[in-house]
C-alpha atoms as a PDB file:
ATOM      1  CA  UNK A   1     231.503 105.626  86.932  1.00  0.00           C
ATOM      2  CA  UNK A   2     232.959 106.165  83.367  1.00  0.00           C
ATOM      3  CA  UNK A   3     229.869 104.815  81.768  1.00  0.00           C
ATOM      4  CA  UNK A   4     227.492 105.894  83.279  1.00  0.00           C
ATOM      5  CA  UNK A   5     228.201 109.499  82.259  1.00  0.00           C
ATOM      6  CA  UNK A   6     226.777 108.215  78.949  1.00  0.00           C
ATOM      7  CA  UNK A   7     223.292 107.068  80.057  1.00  0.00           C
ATOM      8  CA  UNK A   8     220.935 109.735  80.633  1.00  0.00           C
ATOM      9  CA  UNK A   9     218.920 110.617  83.946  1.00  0.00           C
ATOM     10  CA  UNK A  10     216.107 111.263  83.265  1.00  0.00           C
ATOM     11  CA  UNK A  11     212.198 110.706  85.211  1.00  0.00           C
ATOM     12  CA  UNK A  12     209.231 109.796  83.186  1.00  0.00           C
ATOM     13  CA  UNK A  13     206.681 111.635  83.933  1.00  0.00           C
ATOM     14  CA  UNK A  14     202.868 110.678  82.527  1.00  0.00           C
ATOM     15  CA  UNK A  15     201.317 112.615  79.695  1.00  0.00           C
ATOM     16  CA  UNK A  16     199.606 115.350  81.132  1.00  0.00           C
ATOM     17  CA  UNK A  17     196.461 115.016  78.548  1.00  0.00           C
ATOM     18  CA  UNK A  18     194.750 111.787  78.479  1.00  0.00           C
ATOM     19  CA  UNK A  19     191.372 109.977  78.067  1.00  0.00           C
ATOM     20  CA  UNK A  20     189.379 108.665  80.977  1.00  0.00           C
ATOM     21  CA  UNK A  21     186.452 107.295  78.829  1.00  0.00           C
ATOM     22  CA  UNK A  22     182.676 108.732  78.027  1.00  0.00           C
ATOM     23  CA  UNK A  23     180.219 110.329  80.806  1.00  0.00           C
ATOM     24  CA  UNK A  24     178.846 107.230  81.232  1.00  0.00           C
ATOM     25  CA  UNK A  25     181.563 104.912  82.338  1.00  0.00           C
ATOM     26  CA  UNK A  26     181.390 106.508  85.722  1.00  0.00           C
ATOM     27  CA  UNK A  27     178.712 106.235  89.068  1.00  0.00           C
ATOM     28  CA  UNK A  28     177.979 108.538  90.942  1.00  0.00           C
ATOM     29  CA  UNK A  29     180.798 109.155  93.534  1.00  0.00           C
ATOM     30  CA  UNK A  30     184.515 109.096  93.681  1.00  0.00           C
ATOM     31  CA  UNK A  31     186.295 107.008  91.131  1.00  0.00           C
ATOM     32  CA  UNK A  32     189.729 106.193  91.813  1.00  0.00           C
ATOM     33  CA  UNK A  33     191.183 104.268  88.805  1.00  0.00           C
ATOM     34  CA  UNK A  34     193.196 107.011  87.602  1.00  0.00           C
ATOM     35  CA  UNK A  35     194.705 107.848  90.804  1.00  0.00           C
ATOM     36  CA  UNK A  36     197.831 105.630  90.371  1.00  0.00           C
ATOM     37  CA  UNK A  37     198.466 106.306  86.504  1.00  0.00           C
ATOM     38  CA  UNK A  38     197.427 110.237  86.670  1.00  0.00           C
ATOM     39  CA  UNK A  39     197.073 111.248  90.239  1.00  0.00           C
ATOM     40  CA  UNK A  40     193.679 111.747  89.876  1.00  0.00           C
ATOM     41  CA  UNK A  41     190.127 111.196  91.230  1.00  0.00           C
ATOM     42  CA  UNK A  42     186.820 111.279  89.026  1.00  0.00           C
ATOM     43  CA  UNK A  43     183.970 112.325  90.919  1.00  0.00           C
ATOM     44  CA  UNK A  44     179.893 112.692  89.782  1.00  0.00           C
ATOM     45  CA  UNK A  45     177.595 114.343  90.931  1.00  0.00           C
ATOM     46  CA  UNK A  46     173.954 114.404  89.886  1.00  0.00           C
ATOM     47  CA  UNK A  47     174.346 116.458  86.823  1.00  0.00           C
ATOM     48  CA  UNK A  48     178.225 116.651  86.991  1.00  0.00           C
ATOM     49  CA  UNK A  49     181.680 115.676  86.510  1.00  0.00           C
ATOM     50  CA  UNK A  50     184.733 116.871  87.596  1.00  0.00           C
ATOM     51  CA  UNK A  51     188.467 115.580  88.714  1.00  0.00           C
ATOM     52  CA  UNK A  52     190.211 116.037  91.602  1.00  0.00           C
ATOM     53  CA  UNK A  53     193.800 116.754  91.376  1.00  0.00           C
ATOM     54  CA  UNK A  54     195.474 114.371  93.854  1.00  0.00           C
ATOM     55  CA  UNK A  55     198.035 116.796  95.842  1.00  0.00           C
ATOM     56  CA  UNK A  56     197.223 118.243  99.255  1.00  0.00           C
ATOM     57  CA  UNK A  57     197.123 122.089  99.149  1.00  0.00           C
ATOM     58  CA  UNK A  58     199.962 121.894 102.252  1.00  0.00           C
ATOM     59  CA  UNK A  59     202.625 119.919 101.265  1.00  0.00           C
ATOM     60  CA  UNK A  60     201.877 118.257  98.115  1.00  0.00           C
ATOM     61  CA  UNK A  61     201.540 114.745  99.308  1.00  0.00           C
ATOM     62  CA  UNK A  62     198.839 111.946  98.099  1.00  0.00           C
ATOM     63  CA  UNK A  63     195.650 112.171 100.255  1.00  0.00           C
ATOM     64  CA  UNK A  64     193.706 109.038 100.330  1.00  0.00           C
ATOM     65  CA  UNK A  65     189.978 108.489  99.934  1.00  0.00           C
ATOM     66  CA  UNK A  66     188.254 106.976 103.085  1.00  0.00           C
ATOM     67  CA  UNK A  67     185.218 105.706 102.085  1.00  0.00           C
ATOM     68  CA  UNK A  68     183.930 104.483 105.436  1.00  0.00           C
ATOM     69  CA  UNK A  69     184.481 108.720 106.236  1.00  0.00           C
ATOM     70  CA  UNK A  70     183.005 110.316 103.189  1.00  0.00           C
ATOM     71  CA  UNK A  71     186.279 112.566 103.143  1.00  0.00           C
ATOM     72  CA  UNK A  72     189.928 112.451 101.298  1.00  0.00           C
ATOM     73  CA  UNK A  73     192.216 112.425 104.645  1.00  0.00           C
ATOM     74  CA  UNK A  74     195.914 113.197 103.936  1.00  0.00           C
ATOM     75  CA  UNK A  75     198.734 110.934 105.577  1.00  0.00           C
ATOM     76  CA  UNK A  76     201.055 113.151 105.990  1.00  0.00           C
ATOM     77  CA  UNK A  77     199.938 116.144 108.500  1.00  0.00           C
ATOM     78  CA  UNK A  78     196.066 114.959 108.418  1.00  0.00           C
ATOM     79  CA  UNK A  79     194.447 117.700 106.388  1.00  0.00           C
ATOM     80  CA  UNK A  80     191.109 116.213 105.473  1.00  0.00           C
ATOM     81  CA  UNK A  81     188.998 117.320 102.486  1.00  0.00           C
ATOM     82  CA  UNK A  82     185.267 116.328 101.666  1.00  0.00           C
ATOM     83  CA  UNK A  83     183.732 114.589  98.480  1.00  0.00           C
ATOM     84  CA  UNK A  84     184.026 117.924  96.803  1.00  0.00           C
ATOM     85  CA  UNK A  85     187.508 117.989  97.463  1.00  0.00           C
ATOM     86  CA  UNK A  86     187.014 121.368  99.986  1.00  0.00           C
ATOM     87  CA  UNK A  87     189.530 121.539 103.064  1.00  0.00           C
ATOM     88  CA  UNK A  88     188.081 121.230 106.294  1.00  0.00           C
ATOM     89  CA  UNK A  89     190.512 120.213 108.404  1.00  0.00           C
ATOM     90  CA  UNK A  90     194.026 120.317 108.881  1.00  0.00           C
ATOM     91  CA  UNK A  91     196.558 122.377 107.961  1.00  0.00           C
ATOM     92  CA  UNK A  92     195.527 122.438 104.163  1.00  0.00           C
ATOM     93  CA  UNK A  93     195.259 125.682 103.568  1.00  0.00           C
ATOM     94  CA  UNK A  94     192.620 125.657 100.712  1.00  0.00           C
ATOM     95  CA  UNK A  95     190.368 123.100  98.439  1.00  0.00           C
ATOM     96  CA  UNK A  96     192.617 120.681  95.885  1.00  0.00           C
ATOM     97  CA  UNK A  97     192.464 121.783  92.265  1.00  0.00           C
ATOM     98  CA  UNK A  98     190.235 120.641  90.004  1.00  0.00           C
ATOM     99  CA  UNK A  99     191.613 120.069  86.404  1.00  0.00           C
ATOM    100  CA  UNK A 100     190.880 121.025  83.106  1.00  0.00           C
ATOM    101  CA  UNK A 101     187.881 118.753  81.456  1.00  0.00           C
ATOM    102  CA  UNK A 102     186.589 118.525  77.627  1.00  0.00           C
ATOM    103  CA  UNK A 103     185.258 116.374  75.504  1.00  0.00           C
ATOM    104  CA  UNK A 104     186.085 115.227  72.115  1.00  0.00           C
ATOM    105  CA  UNK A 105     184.336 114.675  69.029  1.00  0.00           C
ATOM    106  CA  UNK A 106     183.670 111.309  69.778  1.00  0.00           C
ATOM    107  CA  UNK A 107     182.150 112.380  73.115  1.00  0.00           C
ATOM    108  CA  UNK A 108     185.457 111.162  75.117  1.00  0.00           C
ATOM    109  CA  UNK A 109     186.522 113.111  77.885  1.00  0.00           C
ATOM    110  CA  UNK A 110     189.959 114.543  77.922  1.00  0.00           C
ATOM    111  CA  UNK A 111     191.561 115.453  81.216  1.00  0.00           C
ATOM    112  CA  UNK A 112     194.421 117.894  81.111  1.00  0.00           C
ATOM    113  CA  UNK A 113     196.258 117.923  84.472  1.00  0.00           C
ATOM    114  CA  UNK A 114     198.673 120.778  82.662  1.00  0.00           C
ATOM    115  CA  UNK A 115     195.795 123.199  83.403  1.00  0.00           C
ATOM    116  CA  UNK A 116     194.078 123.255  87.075  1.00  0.00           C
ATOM    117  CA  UNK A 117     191.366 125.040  88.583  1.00  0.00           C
ATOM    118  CA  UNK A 118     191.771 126.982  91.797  1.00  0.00           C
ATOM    119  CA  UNK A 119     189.572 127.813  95.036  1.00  0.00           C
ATOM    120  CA  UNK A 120     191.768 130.265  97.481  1.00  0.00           C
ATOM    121  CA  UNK A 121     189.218 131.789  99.674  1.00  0.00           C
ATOM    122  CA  UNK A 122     191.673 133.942 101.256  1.00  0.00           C
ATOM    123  CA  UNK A 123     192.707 135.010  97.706  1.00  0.00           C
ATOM    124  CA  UNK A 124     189.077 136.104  96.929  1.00  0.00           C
ATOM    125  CA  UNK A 125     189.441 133.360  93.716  1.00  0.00           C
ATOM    126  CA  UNK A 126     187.246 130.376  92.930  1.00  0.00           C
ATOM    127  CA  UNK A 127     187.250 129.006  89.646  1.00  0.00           C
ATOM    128  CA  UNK A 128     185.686 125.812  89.828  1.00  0.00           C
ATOM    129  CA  UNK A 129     182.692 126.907  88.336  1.00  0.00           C
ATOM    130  CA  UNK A 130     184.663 128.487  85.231  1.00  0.00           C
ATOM    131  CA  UNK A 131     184.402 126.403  81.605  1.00  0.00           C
ATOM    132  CA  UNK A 132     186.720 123.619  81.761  1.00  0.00           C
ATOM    133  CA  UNK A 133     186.347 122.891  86.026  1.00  0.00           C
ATOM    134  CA  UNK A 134     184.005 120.130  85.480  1.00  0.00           C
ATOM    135  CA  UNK A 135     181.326 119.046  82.984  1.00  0.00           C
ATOM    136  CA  UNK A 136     177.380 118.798  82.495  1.00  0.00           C
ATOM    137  CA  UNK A 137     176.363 115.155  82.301  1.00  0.00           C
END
């Protein structure tokens, strides 16, 4: 017990800014290769792309993606969300968060998780169509 006073406990949490790659490394749909290193989904659209943050608007937990469904379904309480990310049903009280897009001079896009975009309907707020929700491709 002595020792281990001198060994620090501490978690190790992943950068919150990081590159996911150019515009054109992703198909149209949901990509989930980020989800286990950022908590993160990269969805495009015709003309856009945007990321999901991965936390249900309940209780915080993980929501999967169910392709066969077309909808993220969470495992814990079963709020479901659409492609989009929008609650619609369940007790999820509003849309997950987008975060924070740009891209760098090299055309890269950075995602910054640090800074997330909101929908609250209830709130009167929706920011996903603010600079920095998602980007023109």
């Amino acid at each position: 017990m002595f020792l281990r006073f001198f060994f620090p406990r501490a978690l190790y949490e992943p950068n919150t800014v990081f590159s996911i790659g150019d515009p054109s490394d992703f198909d149209i749909g949901i990509d989930q290769r980020f989800l286990m290193t950022n908590r993160i989904w990269v969805v495009r659209e015709p003309g856009r792309l945007f990321v999901i943050y991965a936390r249900c608007t309940h209780l915080g937990c993980t929501p999967e993606w169910k392709p066969a469904e077309n909808k993220f379904k969470c495992p814990c309480h079963g709020s479901g969300y659409d492609a989009e990310g929008v609650n619609f049903e369940g007790p999820a009280p509003r849309p997950m968060d987008r975060a924070h897009l740009q891209q760098d001079a090299t055309g890269k896009i950075i995602v910054d998780t640090s800074r997330l975009f909101m929908d609250d309907p209830r709130a009167g707020m929706n920011q996903f169509n603010d600079p920095g929700a998602f980007l023109s491709v």
